[in-house]
Protein backbone atom coordinates (compact mmCIF):
# COMPACT_ATOMS: atom_id res chain seq x y z
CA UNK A 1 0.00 0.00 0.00
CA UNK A 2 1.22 3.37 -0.92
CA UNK A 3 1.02 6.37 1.90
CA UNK A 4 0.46 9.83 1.04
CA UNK A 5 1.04 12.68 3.87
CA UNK A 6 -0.73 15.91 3.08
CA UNK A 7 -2.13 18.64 5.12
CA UNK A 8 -0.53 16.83 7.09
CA UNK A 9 -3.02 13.77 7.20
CA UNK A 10 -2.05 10.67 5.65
CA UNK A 11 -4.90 8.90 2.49
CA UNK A 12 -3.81 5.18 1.25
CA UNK A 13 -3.65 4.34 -1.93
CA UNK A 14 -3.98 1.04 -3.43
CA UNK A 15 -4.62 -0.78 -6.81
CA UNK A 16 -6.65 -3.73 -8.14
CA UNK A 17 -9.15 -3.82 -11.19
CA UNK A 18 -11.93 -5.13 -10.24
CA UNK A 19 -14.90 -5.73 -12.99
CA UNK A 20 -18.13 -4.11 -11.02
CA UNK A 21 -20.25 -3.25 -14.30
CA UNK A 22 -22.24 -5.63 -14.62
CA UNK A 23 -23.51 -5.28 -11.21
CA UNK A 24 -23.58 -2.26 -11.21
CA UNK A 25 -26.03 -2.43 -14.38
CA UNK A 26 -28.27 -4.48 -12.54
CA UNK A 27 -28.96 -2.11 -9.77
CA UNK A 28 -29.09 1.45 -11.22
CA UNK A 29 -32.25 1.21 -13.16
CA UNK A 30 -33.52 2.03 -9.15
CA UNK A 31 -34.39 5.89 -8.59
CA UNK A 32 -31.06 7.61 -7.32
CA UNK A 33 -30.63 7.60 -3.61
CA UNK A 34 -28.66 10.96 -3.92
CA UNK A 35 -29.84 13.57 -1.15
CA UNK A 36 -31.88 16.19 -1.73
CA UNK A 37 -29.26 18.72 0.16
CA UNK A 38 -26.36 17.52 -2.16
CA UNK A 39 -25.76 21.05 -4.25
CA UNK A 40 -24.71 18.20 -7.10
CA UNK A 41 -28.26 16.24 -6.57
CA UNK A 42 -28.28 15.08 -10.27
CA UNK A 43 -25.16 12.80 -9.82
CA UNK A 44 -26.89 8.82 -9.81
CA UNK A 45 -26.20 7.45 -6.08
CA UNK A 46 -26.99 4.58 -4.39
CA UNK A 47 -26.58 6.44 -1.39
CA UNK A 48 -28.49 4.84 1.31
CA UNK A 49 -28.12 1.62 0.69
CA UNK A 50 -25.90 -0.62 0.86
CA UNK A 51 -23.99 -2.79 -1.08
CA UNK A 52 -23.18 -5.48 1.56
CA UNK A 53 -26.86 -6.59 0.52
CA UNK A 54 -25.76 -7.41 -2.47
CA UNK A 55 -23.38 -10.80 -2.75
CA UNK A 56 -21.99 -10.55 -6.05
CA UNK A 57 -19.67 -7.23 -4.43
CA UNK A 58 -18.64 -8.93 -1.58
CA UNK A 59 -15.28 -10.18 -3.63
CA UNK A 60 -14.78 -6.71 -3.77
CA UNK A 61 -15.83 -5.20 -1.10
CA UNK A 62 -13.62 -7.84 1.47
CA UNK A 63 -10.80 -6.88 -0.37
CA UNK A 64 -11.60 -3.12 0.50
CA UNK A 65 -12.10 -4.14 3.82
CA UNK A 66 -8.69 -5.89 3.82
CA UNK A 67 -7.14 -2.51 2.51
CA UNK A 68 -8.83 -0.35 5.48
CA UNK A 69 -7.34 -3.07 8.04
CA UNK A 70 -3.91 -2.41 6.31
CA UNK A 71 -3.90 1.19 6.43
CA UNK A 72 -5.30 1.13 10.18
CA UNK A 73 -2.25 -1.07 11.22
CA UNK A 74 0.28 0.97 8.88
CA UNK A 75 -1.33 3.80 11.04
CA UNK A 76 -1.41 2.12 14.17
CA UNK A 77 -5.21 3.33 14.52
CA UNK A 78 -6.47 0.74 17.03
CA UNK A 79 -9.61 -0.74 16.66
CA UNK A 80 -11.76 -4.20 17.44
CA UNK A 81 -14.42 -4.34 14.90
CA UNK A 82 -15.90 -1.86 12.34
CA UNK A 83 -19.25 -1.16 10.31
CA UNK A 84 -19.03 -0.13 6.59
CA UNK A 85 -22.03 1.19 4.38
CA UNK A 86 -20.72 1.69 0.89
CA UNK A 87 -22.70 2.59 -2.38
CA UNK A 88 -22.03 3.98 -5.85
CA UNK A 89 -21.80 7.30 -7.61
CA UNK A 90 -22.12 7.71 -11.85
CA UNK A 91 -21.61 10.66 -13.33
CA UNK A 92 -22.24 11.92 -16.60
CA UNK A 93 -21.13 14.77 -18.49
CA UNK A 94 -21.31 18.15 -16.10
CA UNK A 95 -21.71 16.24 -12.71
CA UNK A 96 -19.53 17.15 -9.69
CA UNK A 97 -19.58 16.75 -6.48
CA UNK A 98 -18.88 19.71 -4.24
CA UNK A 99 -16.53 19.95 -1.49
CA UNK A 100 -17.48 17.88 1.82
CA UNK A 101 -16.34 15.37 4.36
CA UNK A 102 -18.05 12.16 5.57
CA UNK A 103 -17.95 13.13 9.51
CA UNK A 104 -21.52 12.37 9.85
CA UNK A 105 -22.80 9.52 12.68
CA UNK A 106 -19.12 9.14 14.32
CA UNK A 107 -17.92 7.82 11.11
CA UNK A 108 -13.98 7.47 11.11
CA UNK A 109 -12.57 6.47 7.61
CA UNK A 110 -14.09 6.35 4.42
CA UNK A 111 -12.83 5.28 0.71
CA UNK A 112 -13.29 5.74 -2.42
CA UNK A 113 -12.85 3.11 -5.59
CA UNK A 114 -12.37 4.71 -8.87
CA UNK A 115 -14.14 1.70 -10.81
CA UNK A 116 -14.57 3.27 -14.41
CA UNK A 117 -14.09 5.82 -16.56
CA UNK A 118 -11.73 7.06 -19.25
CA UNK A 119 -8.83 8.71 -18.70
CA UNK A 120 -9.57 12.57 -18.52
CA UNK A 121 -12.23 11.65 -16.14
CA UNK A 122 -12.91 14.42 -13.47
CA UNK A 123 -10.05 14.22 -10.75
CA UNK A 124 -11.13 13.85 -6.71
CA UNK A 125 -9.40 16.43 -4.98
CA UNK A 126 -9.32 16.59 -1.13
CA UNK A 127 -8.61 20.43 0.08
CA UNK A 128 -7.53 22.05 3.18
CA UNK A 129 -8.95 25.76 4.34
CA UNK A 130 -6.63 26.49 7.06
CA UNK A 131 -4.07 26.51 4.68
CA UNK A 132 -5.93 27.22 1.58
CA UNK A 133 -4.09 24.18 -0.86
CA UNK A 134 -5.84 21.53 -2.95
CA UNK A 135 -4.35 18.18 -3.36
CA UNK A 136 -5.86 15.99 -6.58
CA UNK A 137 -5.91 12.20 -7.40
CA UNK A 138 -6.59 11.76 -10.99
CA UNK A 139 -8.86 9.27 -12.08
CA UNK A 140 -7.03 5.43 -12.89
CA UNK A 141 -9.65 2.50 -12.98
CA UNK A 142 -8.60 0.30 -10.05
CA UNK A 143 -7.50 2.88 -7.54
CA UNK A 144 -8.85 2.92 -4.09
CA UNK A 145 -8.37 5.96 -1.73
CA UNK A 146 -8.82 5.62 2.20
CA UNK A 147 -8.81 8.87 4.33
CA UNK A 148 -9.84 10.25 7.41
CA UNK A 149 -13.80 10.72 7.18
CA UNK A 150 -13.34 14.56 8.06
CA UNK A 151 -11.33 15.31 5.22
CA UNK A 152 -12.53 17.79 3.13
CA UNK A 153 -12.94 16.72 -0.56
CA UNK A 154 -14.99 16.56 -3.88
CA UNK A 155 -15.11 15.69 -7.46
CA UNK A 156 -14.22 18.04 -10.37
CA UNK A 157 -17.10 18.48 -12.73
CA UNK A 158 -16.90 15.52 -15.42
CA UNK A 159 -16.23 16.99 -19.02
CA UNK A 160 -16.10 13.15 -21.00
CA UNK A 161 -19.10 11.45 -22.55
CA UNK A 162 -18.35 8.59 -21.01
CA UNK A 163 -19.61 7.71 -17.54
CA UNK A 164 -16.95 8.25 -14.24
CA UNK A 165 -18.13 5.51 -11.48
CA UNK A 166 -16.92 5.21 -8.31
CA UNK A 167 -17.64 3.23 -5.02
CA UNK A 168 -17.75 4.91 -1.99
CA UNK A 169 -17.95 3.78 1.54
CA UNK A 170 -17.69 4.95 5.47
CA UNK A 171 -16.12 2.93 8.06
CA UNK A 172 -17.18 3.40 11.42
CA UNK A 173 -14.46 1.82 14.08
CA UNK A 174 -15.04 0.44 17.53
């Protein structure tokens, strides 16, 4: 797993391709679950549920899990047991997501997959207002990110034809 420090928190990276499209086809024909408060509320989410309910992502979704328990070690961030409610985001030409964190119900990390999209795909960038920087992963099918859930971040508006879909999920520790 590769570390990155910066403001001065520290986000994992790590890589496998995982082939989610299919199931992911077979569940977005249900009305987004994107909130009515999200500024970007015409982005497709599954937020809200949950993807553990759905076998055929376990596969990936254990090896996520596998990834958290990694950086927690690499970390030394302590913990016994931990919840995780992940979903999906597609976006299509001119969606974004603004700026936010993931702080909400004690949560404590959260990731997100970068499962498809071409390259050129809108970047996530995670910012910092006390000291007014922007730091930007670019979009690579396979990459997972894991950061603190506070961390401020969002997605660049998404100029391609060509969908951008990510997974993204909250870990809460205990």
């Amino acid at each position: 797993m590769k570390l990155q420090q910066i403001f001065p928190r520290i986000i994992g990276e790590a890589h496998f391709n995982f082939d989610l499209l299919d199931d992911i086809n077979k569940i977005r024909d249900n009305p987004s679950g994107t909130p009515k408060r999200w500024v970007s509320n015409k982005t497709y989410s599954t937020f809200g549920k949950d993807l553990w309910d759905y076998p055929s992502f376990h596969p990936f979704l254990e090896w996520q899990d596998s990834q958290v328990t990694t950086y927690c070690k690499d970390q030394n961030i302590k913990f016994e047991q931990f919840n995780c409610q992940s979903w999906f985001n597609i976006y299509t030409k001119g969606d974004f997501q603004e700026t936010h964190n993931h702080n909400i119900s004690g949560q404590h990390l959260s990731t997100i997959y970068m499962c498809k999209g071409p390259t050129g795909s809108a970047y996530t960038y995670f910012s910092d207002f006390q000291i007014q920087d922007q730091y930007r992963f670019e979009f690579e099918e396979g990459t997972l990110l894991i950061f603190p859930s506070h961390m401020l971040h969002g997605v660049s508006q998404h100029e391609l034809d060509d969908e951008r879909i990510t997974i993204a999920s909250n870990y809460k520790l205990t």
